[in-house]
Structure formats: structure tokens, C-alpha cells
Protein backbone atom coordinates (compact mmCIF):
# COMPACT_ATOMS: atom_id res chain seq x y z
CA UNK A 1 -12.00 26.29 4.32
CA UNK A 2 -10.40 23.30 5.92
CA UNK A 3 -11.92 19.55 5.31
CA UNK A 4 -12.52 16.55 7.78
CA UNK A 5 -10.85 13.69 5.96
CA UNK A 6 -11.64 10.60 7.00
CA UNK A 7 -10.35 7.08 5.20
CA UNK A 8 -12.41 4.36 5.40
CA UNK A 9 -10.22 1.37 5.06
CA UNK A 10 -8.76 -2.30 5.87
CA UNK A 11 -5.43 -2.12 7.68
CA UNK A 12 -3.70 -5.01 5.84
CA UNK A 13 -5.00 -3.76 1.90
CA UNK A 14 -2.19 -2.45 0.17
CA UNK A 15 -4.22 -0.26 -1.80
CA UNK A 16 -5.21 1.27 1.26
CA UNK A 17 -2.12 1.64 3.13
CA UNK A 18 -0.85 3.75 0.04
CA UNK A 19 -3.50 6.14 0.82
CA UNK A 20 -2.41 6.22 4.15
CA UNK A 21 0.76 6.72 3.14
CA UNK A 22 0.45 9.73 0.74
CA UNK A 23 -2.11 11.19 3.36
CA UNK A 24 0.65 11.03 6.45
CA UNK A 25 3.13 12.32 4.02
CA UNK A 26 1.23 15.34 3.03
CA UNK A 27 1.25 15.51 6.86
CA UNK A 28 -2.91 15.93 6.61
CA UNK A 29 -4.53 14.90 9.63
CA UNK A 30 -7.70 12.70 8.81
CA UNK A 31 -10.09 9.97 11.09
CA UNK A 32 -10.08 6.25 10.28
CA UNK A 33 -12.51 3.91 10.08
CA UNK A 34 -11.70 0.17 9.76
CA UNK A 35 -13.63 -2.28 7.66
CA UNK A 36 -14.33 -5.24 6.81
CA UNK A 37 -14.96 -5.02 3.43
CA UNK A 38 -15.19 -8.86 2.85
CA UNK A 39 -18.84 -8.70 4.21
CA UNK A 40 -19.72 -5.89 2.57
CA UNK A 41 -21.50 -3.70 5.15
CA UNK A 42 -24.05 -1.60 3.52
CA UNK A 43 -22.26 1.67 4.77
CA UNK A 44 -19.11 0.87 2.53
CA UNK A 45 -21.26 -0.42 -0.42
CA UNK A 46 -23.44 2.79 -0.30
CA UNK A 47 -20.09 5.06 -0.68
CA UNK A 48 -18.63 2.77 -3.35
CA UNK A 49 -20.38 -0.12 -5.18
CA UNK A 50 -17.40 -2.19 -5.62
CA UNK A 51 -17.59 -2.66 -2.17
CA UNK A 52 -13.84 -2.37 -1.89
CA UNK A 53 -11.52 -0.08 0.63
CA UNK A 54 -9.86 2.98 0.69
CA UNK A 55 -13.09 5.21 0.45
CA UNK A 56 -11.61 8.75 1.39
CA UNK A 57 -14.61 11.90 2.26
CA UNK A 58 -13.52 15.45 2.69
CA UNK A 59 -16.80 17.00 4.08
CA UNK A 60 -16.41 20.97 4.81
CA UNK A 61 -19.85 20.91 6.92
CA UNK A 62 -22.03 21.49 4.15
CA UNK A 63 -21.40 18.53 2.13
CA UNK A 64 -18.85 15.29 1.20
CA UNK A 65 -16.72 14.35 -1.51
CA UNK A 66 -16.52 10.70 -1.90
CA UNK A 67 -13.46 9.17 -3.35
CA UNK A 68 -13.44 5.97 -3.98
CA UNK A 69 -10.46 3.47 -4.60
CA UNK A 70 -6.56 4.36 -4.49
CA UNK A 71 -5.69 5.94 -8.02
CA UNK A 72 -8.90 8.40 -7.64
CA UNK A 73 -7.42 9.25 -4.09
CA UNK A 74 -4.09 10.01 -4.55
CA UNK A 75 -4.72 12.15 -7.97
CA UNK A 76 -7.09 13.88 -5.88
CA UNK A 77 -4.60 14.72 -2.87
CA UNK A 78 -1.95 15.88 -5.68
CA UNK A 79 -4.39 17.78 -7.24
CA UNK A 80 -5.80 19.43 -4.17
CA UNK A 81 -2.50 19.44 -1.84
CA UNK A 82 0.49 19.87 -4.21
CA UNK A 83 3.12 20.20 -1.63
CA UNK A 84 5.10 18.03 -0.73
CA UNK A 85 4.59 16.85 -4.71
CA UNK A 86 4.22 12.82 -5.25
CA UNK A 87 4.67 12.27 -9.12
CA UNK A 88 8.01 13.91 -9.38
CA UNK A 89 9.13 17.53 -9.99
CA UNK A 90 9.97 16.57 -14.13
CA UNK A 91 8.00 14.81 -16.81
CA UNK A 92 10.20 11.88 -17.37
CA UNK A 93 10.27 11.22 -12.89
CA UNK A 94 5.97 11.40 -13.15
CA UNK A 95 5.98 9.38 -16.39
CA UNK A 96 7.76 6.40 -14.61
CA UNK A 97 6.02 6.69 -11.43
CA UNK A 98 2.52 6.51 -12.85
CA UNK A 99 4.20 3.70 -14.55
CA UNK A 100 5.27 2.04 -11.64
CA UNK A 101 2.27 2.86 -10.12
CA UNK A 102 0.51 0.81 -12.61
CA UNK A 103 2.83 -1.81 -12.32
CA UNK A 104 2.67 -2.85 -8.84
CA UNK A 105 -1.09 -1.81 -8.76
CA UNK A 106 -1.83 -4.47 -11.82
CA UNK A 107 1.27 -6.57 -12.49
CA UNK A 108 2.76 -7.38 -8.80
CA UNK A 109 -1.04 -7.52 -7.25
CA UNK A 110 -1.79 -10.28 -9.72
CA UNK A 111 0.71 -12.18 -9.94
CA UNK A 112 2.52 -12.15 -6.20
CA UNK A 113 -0.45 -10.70 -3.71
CA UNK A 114 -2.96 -12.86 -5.35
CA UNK A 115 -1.62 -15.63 -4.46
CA UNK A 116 0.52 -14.65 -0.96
CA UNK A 117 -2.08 -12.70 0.42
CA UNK A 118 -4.97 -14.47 -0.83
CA UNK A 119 -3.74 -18.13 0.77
CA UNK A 120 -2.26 -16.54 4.21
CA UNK A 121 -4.87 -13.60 4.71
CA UNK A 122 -7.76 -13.60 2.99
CA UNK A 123 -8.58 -17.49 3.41
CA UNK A 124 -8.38 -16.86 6.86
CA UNK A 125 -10.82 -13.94 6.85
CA UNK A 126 -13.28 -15.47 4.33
CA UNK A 127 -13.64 -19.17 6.11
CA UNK A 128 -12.00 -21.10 3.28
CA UNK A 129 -9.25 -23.50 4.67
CA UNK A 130 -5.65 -23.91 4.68
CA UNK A 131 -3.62 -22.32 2.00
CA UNK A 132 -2.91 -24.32 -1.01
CA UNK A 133 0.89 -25.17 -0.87
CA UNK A 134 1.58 -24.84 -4.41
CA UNK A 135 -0.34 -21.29 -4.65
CA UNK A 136 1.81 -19.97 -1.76
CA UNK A 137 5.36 -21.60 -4.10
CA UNK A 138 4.03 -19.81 -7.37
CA UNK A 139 3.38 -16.23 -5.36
CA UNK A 140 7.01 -16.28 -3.48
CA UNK A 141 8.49 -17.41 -7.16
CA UNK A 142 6.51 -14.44 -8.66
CA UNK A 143 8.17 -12.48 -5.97
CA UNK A 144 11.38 -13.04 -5.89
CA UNK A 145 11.59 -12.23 -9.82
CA UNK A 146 9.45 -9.13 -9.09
CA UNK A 147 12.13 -8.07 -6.59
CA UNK A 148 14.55 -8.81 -8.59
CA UNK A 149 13.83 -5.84 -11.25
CA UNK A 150 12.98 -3.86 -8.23
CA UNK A 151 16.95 -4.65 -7.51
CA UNK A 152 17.87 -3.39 -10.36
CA UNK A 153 15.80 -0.25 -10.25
CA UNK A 154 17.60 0.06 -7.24
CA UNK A 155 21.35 0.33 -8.10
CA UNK A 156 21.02 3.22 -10.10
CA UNK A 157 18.43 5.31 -8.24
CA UNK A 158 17.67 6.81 -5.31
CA UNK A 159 14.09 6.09 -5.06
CA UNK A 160 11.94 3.89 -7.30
CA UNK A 161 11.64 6.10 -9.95
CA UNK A 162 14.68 8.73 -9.93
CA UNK A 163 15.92 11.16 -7.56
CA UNK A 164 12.76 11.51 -5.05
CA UNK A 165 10.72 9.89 -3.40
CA UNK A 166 7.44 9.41 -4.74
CA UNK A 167 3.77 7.73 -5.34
CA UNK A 168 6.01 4.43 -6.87
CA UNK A 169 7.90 4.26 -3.62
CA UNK A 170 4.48 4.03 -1.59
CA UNK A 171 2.84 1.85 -3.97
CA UNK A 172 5.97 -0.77 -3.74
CA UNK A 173 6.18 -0.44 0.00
CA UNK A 174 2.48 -0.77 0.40
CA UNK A 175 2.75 -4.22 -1.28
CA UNK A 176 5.65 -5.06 0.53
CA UNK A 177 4.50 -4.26 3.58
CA UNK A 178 1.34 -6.23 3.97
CA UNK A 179 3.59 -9.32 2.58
CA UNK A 180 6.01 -8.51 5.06
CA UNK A 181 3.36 -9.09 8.07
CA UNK A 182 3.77 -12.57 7.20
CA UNK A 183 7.27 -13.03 7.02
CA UNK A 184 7.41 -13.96 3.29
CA UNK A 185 9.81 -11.24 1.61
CA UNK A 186 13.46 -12.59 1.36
CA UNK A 187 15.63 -9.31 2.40
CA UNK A 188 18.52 -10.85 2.66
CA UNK A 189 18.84 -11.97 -0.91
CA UNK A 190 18.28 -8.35 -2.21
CA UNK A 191 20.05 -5.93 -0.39
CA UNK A 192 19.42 -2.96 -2.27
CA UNK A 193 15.36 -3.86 -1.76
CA UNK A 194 16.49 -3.88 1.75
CA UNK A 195 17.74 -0.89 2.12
CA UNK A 196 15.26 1.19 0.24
CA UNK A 197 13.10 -0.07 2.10
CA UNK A 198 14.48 0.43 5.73
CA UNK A 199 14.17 4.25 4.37
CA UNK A 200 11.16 4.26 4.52
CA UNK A 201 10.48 2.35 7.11
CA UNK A 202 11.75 5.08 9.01
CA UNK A 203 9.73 7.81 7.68
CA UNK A 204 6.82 9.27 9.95
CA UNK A 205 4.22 8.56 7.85
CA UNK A 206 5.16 4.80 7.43
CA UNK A 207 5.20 4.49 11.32
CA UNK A 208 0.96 3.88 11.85
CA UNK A 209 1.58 0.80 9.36
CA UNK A 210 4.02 -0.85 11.74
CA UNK A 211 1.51 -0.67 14.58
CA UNK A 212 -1.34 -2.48 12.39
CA UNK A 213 -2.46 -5.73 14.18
CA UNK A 214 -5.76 -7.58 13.14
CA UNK A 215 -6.84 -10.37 14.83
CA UNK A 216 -6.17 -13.72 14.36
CA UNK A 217 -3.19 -12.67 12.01
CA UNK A 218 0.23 -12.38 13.85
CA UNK A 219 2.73 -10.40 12.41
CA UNK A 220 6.26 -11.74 11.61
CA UNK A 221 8.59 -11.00 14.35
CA UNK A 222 10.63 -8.29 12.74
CA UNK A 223 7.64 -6.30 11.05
CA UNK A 224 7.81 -3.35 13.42
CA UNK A 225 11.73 -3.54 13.76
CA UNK A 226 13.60 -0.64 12.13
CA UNK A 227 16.97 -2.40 12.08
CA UNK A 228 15.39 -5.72 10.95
């Protein structure tokens, strides 16, 4: 029996747009609602109490399955659709993506999104001011030494961890991505990065993210641009 999906979600979370990511790459066809989690409506709350996005339901008529946040998602779309697989085809390839996983979800989120994303986007969202100069210098330091072991990953792999592509590819590019709306991710210094990431860039499932506009947050010039 076939399931409506739908992904309730903020456009510019990175946790979210690896959801999306995984979801257009299984090439499953789902709705999307966008939220704004930062007010916590009572409809997102009531799904998950965090109050945080990607909520994913997979009703069948009779019923829903709530999933709440992106690891529970994306074990449950490798669990339930296996093909194309995500983790890797060998134990050591889903060993370092969960790693990986883990890393960008914890280490990179903490030390480089929460202080980019939280002084250019979320400031904006919540009401709270200009963003704090030296918050914004610490974040693109944290950065640039993050992509510099992602550089390194790089020159002796194909994707992020081995051979194929896989769940640590999304994660990274979902982090990436969002910092890439504002302009902050210095390509030219890490060509490799570059690359990898002009790969996927072109993929069909990556191509919703480069349409994402919210308002009162421009994009950088070059986010959409294949060749950037």
C-alpha cells in the first residue's frame, strides 16, 4: 500500500534540507509544508514537542506515522526504502558515514552554524538585532578549519565517506548549503570542497534547494548557479 508523505519543514534548516535530500534521492514524491518553527505553532508542537522541523508523516488512509527530527527520518527511509541505499553498500563505508553524520550534525552545527546562521538568519527571524561581529569572525574561523578536513577527506575519495555517495554527502551539503545562501563559504580556497560540491549541486534532488527563497533573506548571487 503506497503512503502520502508529507515533510513538514523550514526551507533554510539544514537538518531539514537533508531530509529533503534523501527523500528526492529515493525519488519519493511527498507534499511540503513550510514552518515557522521559531513561533512554535501548536500544529508543529502537537507532532513533535521539541517544537523543531523536519516532522515527516506517512499516512496510508487509515492512520500516520510521525517522525520526528532528521536521524529518526532518514533511518526510517533506509529502513523502509532500501534502494537507492544511503549508508554505503560495506560496513566500514556505513561506519564512517554515520560518523560523519554525527559529525556535521553535532560538531560543525555547533561550532560553525551556531554562530553563521544564528547572527545572519535566525536574528533576523527572531527580532534580535544586528549580528555580533566577532560571533560572525569565530563561525567563518570554525569554518574554514572544518573545511579544511573536509579537503582532505576529499583528495582521496570520491564522496565523503568512500566510493558512493551517501547520507555524509547530504548532511555536509545540507550545512553548506544554507551557509552558502549567505555568501559565507570560501570556494575558492578549497577546491576539492568545490568540486564535490558542484556534484551535487547538479543532482536532481539538490535542485528544489536552489529555488528556496524566504523573505527578507536574499540569497548570495551565485547560490542557484551551477558553474559558480
Amino acid at each position: 500500500m503506497s503512503l502520502d508523505l508529507t515533510l513538514h519543514h523550514f526551507p533554510l534548516d539544514p537538518a531539514s534540507r537533508q531530509v529533503r535530500l534523501a527523500l528526492g534521492e529515493k525519488r519519493l514524491p511527498f507534499s511540503e509544508e513550510a514552518v515557522r518553527y521559531w513561533e512554535r505553532p501548536s500544529a508543529l508542537v502537537n507532532m513533535n514537542p521539541s517544537g523543531l522541523t523536519p516532522v515527516l508523516t506517512a499516512s496510508d488512509g487509515r492512520g500516520a506515522l510521525v517522525l520526528c527530527e532528521s536521524r529518526a527520518i532518514l533511518d526510517h527511509l533506509e529502513e523502509t526504502y532500501p534502494d537507492p541505499p544511503l549508508l554505503g553498500r560495506d560496513a566500514h563505508e556505513r561506519a564512517e558515514a554515520r560518523r560523519l553524520l554525527q559529525w556535521f550534525d553535532r560538531k560543525f552545527d555547533y561550532e560553525v552554524c551556531g554562530f553563521l546562521l544564528h547572527e545572519k538568519m535566525e536574528k533576523r527571524l527572531l527580532g534580535l538585532g544586528a549580528p555580533d561581529l566577532a560571533a560572525m569572525r569565530q563561525g567563518r574561523e570554525a569554518l574554514r578549519a572544518h573545511l579544511v578536513y573536509v579537503e582532505g577527506l576529499l583528495s582521496n575519495r570520491d564522496w565523503l565517506a568512500g566510493r558512493r555517495l551517501s547520507l555524509a554527502d547530504f548532511a555536509a551539503a545540507a550545512h553548506l548549503s544554507v551557509i552558502d545562501y549567505f555568501g559565507d563559504v570560501p570556494w575558492r580556497d578549497f577546491p576539492a570542497v568545490k568540486t564535490w560540491y558542484m556534484k551535487l549541486k547538479s543532482r536532481p534532488c539538490f535542485r528544489p534547494l536552489l529555488a528556496d527563497r524566504w523573505p527578507g533573506l536574499t540569497p548570495a548571487q551565485h547560490y542557484d548557479d551551477l558553474d559558480f
